[in-house]
N, C-alpha and C. Protein backbone atom coordinates (compact mmCIF):
# COMPACT_ATOMS: atom_id res chain seq x y z
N UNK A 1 -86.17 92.81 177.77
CA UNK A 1 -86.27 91.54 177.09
C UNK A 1 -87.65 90.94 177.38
N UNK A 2 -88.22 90.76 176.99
CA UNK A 2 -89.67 90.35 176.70
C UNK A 2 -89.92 88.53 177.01
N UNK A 3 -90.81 87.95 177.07
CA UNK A 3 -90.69 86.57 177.52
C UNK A 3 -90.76 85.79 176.79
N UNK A 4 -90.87 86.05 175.51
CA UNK A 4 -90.57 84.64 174.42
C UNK A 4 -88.90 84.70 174.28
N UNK A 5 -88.60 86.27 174.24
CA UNK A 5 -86.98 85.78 174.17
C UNK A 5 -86.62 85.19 175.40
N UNK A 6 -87.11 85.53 176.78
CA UNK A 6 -86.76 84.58 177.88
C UNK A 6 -86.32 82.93 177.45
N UNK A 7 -87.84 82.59 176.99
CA UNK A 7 -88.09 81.43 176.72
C UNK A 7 -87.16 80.53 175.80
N UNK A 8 -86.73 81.91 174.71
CA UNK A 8 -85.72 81.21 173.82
C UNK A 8 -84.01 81.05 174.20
N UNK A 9 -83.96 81.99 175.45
CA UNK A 9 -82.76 81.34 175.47
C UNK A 9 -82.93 80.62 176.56
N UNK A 10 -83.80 80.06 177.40
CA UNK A 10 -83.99 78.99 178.59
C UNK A 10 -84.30 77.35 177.07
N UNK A 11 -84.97 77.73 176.24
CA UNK A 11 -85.00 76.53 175.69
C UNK A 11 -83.88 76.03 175.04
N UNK A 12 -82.73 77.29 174.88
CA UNK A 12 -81.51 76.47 174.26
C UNK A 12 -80.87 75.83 175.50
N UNK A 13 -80.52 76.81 176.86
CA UNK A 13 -79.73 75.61 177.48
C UNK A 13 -80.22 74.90 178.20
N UNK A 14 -81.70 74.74 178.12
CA UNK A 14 -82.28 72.98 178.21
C UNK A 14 -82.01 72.00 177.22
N UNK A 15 -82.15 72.76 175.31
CA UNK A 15 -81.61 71.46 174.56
C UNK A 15 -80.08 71.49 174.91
N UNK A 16 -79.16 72.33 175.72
CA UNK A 16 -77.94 71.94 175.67
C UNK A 16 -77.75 70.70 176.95
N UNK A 17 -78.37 71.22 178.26
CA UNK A 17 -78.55 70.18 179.25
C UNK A 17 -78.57 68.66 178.59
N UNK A 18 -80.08 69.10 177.97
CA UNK A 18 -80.52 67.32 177.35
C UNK A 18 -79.27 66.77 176.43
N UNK A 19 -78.67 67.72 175.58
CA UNK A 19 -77.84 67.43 174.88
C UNK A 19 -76.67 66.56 175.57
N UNK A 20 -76.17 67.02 176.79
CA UNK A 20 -75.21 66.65 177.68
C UNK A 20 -75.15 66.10 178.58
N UNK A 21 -76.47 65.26 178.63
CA UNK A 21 -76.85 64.42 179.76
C UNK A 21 -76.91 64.78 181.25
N UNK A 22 -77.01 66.25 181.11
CA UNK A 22 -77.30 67.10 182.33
C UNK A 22 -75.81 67.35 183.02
N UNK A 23 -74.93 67.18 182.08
CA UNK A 23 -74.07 67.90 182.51
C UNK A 23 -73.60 68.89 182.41
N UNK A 24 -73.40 70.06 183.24
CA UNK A 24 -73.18 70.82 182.62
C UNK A 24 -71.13 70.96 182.76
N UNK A 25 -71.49 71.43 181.32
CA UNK A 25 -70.10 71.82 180.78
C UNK A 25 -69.52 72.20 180.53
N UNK A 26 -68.41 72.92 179.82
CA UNK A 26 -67.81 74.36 179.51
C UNK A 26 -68.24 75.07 179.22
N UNK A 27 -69.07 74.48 178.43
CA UNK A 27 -69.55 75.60 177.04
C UNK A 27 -71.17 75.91 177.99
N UNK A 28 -72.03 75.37 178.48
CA UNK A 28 -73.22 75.33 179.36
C UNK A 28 -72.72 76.62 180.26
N UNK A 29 -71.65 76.31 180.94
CA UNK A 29 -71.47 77.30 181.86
C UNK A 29 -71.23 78.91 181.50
N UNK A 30 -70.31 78.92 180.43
CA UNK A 30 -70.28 80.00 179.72
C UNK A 30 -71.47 80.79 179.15
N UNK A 31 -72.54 79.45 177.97
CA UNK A 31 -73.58 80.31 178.07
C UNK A 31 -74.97 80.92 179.16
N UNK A 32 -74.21 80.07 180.36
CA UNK A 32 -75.17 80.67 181.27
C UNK A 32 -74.91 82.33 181.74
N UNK A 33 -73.86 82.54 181.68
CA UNK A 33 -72.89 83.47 182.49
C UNK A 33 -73.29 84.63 181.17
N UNK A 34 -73.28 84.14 179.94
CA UNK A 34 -73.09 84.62 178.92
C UNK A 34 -75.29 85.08 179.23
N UNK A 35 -75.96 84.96 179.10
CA UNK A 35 -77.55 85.21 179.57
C UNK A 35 -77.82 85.02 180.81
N UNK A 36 -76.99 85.37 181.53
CA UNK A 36 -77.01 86.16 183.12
C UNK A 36 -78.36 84.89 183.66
N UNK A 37 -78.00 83.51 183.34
CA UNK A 37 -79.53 82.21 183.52
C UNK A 37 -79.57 81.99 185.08
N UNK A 38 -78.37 82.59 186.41
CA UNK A 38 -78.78 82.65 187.36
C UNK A 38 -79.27 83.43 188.00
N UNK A 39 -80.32 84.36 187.78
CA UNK A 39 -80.76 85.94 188.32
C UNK A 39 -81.91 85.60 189.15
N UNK A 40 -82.43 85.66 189.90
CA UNK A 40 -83.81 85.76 190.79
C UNK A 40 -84.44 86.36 189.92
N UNK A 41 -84.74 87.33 188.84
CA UNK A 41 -86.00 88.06 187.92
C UNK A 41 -85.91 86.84 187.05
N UNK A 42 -84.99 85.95 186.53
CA UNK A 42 -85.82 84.81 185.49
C UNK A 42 -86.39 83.20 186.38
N UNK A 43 -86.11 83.35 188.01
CA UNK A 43 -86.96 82.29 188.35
C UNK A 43 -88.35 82.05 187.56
N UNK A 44 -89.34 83.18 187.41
CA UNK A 44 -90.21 82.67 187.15
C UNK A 44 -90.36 82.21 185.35
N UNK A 45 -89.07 82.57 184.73
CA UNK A 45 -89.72 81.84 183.37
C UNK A 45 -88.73 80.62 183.48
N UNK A 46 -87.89 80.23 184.65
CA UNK A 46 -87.62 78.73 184.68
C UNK A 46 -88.82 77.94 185.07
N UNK A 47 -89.40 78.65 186.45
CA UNK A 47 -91.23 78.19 186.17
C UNK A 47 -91.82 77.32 185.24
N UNK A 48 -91.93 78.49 183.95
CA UNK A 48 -93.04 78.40 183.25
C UNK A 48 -91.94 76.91 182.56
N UNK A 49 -90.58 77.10 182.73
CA UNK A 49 -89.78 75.88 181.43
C UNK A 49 -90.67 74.25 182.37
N UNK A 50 -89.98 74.62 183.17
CA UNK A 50 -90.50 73.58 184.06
C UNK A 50 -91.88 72.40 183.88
N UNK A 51 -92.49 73.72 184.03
CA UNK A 51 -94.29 73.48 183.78
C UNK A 51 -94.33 72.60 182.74
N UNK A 52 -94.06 73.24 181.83
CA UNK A 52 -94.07 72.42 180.48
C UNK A 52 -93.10 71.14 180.41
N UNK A 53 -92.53 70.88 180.94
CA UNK A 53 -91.41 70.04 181.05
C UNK A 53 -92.20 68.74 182.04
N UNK A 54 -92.96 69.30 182.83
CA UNK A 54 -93.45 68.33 183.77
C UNK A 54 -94.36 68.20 182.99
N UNK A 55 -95.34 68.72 182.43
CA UNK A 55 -96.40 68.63 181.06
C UNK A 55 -95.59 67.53 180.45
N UNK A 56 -94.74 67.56 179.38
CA UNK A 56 -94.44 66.55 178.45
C UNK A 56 -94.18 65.30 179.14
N UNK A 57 -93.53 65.18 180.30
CA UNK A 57 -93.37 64.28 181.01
C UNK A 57 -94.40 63.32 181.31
N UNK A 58 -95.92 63.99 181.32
CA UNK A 58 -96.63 63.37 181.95
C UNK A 58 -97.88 62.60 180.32
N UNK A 59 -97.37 63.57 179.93
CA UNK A 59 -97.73 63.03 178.25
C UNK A 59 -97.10 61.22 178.14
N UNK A 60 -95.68 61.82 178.28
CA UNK A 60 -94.84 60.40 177.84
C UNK A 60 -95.39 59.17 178.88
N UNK A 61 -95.92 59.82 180.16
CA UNK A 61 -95.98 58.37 181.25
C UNK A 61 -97.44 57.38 180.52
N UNK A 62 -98.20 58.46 180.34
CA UNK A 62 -99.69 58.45 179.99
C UNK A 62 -99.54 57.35 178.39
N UNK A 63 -98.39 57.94 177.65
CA UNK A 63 -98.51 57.17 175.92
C UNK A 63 -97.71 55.48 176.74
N UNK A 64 -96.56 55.74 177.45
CA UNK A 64 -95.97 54.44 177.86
C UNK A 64 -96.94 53.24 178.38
N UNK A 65 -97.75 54.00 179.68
CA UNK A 65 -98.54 53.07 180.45
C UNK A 65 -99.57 52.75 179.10
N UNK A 66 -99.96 53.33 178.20
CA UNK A 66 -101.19 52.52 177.30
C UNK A 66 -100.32 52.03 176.40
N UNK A 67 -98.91 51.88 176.25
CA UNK A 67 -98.23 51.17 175.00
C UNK A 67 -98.13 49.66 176.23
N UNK A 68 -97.46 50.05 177.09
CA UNK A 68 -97.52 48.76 178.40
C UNK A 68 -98.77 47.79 178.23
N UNK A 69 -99.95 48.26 178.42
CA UNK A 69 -101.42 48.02 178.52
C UNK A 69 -101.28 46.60 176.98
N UNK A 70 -100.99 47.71 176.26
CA UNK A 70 -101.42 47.18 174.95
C UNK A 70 -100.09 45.40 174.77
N UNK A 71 -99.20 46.17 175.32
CA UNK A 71 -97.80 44.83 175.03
C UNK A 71 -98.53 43.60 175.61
N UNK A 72 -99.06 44.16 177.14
CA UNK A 72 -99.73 43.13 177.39
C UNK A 72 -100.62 42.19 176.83
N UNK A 73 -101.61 42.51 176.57
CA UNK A 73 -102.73 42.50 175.67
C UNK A 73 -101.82 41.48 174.64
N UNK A 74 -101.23 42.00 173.99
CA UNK A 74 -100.54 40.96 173.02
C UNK A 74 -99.79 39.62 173.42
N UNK A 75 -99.20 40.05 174.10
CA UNK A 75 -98.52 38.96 175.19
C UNK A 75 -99.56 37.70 175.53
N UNK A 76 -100.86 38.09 176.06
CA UNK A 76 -101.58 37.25 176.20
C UNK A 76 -102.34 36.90 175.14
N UNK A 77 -102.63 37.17 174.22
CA UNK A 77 -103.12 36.50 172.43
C UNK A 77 -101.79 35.50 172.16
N UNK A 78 -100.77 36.02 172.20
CA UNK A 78 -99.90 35.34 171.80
C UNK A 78 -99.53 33.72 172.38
N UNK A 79 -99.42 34.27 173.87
CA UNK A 79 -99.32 32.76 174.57
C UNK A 79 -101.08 31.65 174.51
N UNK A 80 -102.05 32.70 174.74
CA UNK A 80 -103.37 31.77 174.05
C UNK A 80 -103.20 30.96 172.31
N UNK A 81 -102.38 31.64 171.33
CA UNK A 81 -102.05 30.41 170.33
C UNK A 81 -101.32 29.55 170.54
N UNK A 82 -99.94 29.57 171.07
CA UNK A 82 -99.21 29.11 171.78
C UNK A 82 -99.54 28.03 172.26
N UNK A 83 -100.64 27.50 173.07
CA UNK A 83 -101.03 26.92 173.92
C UNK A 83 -102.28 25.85 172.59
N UNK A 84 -102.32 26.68 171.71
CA UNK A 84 -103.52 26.19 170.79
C UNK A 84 -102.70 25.03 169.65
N UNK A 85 -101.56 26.00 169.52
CA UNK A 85 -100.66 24.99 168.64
C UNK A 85 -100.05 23.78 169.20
N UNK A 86 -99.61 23.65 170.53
CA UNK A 86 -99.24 22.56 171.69
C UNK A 86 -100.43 21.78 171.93
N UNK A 87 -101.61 22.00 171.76
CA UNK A 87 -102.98 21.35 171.62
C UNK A 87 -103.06 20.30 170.74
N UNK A 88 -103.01 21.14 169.25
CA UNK A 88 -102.69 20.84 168.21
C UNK A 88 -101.91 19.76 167.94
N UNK A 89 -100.55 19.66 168.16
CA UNK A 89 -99.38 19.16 167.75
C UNK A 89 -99.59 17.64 168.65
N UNK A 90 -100.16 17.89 169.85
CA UNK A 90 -100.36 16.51 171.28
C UNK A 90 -101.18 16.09 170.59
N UNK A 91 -102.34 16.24 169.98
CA UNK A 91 -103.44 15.96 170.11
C UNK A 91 -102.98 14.48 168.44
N UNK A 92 -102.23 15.27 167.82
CA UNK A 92 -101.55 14.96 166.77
C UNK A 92 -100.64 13.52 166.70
N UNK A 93 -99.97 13.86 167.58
CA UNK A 93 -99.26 13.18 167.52
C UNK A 93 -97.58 13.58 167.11
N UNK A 94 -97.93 14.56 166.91
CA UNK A 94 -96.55 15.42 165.71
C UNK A 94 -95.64 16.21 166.74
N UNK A 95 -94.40 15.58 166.54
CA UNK A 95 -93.24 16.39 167.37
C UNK A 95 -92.93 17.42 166.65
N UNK A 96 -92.67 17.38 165.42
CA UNK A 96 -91.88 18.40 164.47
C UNK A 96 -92.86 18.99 163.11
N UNK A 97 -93.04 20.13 163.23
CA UNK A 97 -93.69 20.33 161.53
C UNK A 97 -92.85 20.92 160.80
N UNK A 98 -93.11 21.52 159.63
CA UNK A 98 -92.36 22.39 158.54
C UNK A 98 -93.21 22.70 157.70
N UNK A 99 -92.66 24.26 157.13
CA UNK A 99 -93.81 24.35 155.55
C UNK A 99 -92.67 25.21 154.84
N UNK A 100 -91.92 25.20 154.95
CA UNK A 100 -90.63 25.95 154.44
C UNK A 100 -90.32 27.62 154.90
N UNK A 101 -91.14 28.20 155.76
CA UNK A 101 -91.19 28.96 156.54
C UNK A 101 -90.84 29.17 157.73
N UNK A 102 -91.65 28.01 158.67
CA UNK A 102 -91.56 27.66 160.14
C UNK A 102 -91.24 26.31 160.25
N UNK A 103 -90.56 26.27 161.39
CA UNK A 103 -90.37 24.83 162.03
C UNK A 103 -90.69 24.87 163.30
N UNK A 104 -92.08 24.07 163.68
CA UNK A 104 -92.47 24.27 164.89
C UNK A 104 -92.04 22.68 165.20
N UNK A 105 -91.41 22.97 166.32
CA UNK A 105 -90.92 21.61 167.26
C UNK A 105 -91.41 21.60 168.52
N UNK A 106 -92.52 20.55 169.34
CA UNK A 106 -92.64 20.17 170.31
C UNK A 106 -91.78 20.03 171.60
N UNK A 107 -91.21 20.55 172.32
CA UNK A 107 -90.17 19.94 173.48
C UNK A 107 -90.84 20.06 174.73
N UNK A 108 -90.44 19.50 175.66
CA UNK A 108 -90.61 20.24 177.32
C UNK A 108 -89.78 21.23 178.02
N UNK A 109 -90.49 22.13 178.71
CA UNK A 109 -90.01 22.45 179.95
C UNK A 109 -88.67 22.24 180.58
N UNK A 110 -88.19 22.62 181.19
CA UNK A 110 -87.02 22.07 182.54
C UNK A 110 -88.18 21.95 183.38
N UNK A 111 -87.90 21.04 184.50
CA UNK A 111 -88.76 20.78 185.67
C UNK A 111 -89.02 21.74 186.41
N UNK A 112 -90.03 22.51 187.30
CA UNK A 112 -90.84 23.38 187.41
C UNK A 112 -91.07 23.03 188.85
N UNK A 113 -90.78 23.58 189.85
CA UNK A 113 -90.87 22.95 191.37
C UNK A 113 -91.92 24.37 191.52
N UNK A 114 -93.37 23.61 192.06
CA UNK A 114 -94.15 24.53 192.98
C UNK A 114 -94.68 23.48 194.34
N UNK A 115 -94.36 24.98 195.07
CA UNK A 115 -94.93 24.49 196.27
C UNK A 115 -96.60 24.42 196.92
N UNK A 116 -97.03 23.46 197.05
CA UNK A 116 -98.34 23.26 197.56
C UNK A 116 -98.31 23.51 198.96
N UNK A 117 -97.86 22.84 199.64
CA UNK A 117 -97.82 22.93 201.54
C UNK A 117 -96.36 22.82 201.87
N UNK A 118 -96.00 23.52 202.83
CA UNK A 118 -94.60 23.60 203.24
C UNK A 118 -94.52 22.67 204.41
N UNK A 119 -95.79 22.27 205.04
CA UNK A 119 -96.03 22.13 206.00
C UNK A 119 -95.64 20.52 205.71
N UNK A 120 -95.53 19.80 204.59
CA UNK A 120 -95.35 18.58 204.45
C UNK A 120 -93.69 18.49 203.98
N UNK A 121 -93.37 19.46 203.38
CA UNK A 121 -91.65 19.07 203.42
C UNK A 121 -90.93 18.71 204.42
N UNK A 122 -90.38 17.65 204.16
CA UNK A 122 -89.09 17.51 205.46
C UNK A 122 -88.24 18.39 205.63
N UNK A 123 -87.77 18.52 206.64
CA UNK A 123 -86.75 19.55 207.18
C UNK A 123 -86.00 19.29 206.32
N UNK A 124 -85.21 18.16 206.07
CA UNK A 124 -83.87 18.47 205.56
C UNK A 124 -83.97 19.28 203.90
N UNK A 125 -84.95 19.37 203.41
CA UNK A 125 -85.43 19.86 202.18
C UNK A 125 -85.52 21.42 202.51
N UNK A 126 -85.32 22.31 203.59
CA UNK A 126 -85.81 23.54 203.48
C UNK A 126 -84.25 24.25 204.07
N UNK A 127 -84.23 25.61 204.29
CA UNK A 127 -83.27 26.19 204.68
C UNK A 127 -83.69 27.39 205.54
N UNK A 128 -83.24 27.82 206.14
CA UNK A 128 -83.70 28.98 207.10
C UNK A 128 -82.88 30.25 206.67
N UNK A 129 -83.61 31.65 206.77
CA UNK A 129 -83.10 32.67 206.67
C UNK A 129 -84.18 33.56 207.37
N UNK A 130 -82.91 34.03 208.41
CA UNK A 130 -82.89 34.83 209.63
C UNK A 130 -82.75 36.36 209.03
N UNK A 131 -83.30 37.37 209.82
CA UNK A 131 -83.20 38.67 209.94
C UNK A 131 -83.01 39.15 211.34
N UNK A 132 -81.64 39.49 211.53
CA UNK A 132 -81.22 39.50 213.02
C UNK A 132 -80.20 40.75 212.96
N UNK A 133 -80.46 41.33 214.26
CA UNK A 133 -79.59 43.12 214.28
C UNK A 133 -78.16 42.31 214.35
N UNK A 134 -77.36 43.56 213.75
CA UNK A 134 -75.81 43.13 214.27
C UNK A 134 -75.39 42.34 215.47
N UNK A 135 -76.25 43.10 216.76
CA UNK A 135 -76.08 42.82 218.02
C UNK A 135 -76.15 41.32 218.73
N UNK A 136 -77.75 40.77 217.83
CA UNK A 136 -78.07 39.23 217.46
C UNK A 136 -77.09 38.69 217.08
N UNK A 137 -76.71 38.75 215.74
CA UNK A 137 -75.92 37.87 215.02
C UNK A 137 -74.61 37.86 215.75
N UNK A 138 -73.98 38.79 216.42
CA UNK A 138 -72.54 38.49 217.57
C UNK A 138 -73.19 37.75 218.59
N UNK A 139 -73.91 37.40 219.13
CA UNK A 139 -73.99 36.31 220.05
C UNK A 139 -74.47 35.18 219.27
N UNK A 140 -75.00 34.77 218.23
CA UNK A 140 -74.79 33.54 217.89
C UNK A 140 -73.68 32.87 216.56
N UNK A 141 -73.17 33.68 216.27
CA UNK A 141 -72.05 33.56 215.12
C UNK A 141 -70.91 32.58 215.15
N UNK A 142 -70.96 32.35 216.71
CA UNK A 142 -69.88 31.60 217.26
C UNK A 142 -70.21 29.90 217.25
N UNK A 143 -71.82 30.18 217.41
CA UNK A 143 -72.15 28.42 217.76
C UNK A 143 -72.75 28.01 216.41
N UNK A 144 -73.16 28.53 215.40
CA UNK A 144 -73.71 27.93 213.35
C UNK A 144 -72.72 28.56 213.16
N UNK A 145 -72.24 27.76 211.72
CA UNK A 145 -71.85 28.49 210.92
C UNK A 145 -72.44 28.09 210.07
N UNK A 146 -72.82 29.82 209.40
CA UNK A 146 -73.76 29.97 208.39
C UNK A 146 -72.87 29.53 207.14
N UNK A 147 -73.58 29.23 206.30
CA UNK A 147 -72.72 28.89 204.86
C UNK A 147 -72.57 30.61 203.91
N UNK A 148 -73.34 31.07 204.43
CA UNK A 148 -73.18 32.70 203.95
C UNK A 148 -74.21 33.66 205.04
N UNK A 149 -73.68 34.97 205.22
CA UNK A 149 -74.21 36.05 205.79
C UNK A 149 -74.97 36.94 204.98
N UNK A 150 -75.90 37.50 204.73
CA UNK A 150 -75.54 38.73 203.99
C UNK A 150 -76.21 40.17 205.03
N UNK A 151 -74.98 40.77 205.23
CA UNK A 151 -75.70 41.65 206.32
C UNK A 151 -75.95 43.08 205.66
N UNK A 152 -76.99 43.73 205.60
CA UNK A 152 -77.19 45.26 205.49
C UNK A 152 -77.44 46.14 206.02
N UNK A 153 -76.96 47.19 205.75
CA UNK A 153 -77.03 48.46 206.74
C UNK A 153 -78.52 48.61 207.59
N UNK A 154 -79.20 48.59 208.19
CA UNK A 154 -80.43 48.97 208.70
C UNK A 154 -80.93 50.28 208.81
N UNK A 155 -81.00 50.90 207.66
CA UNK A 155 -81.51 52.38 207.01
C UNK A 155 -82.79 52.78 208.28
N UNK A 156 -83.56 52.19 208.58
CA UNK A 156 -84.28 53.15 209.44
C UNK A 156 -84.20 52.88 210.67
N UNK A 157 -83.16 52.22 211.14
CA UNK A 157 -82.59 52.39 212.69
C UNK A 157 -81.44 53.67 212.17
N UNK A 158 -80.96 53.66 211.67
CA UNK A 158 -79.93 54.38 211.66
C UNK A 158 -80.48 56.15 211.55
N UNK A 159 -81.48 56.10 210.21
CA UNK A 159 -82.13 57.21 210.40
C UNK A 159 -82.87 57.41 211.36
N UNK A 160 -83.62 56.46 211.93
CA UNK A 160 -84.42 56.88 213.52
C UNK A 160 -82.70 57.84 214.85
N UNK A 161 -81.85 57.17 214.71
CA UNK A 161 -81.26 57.50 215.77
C UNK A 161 -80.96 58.96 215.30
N UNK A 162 -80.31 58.92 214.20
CA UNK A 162 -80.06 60.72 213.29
C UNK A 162 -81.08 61.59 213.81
N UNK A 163 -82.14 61.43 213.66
CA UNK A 163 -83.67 62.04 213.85
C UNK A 163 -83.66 62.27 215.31
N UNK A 164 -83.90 61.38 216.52
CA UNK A 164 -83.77 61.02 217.53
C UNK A 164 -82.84 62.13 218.39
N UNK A 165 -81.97 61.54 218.26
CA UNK A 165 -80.75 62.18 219.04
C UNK A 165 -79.51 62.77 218.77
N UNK A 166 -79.31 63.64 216.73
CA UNK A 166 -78.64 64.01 216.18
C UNK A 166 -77.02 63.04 216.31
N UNK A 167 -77.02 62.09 216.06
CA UNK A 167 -75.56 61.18 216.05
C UNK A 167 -75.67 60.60 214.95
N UNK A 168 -74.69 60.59 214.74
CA UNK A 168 -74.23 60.07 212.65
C UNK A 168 -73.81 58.88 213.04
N UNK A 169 -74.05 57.94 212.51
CA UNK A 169 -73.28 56.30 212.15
C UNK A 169 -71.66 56.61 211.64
N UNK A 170 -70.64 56.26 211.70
CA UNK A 170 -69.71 56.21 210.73
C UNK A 170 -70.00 55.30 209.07
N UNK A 171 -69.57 55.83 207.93
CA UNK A 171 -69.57 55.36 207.22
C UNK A 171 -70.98 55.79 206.44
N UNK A 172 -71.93 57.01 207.01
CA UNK A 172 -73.13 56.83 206.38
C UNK A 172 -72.92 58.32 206.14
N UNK A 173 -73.36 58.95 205.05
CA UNK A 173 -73.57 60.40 204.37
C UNK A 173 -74.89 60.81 204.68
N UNK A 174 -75.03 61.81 205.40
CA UNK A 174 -76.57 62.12 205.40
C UNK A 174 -76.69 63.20 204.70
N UNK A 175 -77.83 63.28 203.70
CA UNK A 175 -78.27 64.05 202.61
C UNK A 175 -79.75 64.89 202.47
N UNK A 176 -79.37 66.48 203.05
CA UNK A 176 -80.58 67.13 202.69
C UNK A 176 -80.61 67.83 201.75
N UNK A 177 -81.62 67.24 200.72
CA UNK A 177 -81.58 68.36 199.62
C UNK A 177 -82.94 69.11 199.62
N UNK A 178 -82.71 70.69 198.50
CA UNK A 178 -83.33 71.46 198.61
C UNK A 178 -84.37 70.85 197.68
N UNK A 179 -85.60 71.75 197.73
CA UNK A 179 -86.58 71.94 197.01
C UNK A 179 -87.54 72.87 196.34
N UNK A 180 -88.61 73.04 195.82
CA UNK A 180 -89.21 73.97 195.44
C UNK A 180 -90.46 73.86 195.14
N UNK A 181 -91.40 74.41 195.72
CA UNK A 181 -93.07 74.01 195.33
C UNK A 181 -93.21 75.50 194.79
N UNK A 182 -94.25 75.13 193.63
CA UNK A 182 -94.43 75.90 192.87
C UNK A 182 -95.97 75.97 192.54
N UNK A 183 -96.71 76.96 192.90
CA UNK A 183 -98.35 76.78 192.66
C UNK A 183 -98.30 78.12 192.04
């Protein structure tokens, strides 16, 4: 079998993958079994699917980030008229226009709180939020009560101790998956 037919039956059960949202499924499994698609001699034209696969991929990031670029770009023309017509309309006097098309109406905002210095708010205006180990928060839990907790797992104590001194947390899955570099 020669390598374009490789290619052609690795490109059908990739459009079947894509087709199935990467699931594979009855019929996926069958035609794998059915073109022998787990063999060590076709690793390398999953390779080459790959390659190309990370190719188009990098096509699509490349067209997105300059469609992004560009939204922007518009975004800001847009709010610069925006700002020209609110010029306009103040300067006017005019709450409401019309031309049988548009109806541009003047309104405000909701009120808009920014902070300048924190250093001038009164206490009773601010709120505190603590970051404290489990161990913390049991010795003071007893004397505030908080109006809410929100406690989370601490992912790199937990992985430091895994690493450390091979002991699992209860309640946590530890996950090594495989890989593959390919040059």
């Amino acid at each position: 079998m020669n390598l374009m037919k490789y290619e052609e039956i690795y490109r059908k059960l990739d459009d079947m993958l894509e087709e199935s949202g990467g699931v594979i499924t009855k019929e996926i499994e069958e035609y794998m079994e059915k073109v022998n698609a787990i063999t060590i001699a076709k690793v390398f034209d999953l390779a080459s699917i790959r390659d190309e696969l990370e190719g188009y991929a990098k096509i699509c990031k490349e067209e997105a980030d300059r469609l992004t670029k560009k939204a922007k770009q518009f975004t800001k023309r847009a709010a610069w008229w925006k700002d020209r017509i609110i010029d306009v309309m103040t300067a006017s006097g005019q709450k409401t226009l019309t031309n049988g098309v548009y109806k541009v109406t003047l309104t405000q905002n909701p009120l808009k709180i920014q902070i300048d210095d924190e250093e001038e708010i009164p206490a009773s205006y601010k709120t505190v939020e603590l970051k404290l180990s489990y161990d913390e928060y049991k010795k003071i839990k007893d004397i505030i009560e908080p109006k809410s907790v929100n406690m989370i797992p601490d992912k790199i104590k937990i992985r430091e101790l895994y690493k450390s001194d091979m002991i699992e947390v209860a309640g946590v899955k530890y996950v090594k998956e495989n890989n593959v570099r390919i040059s």
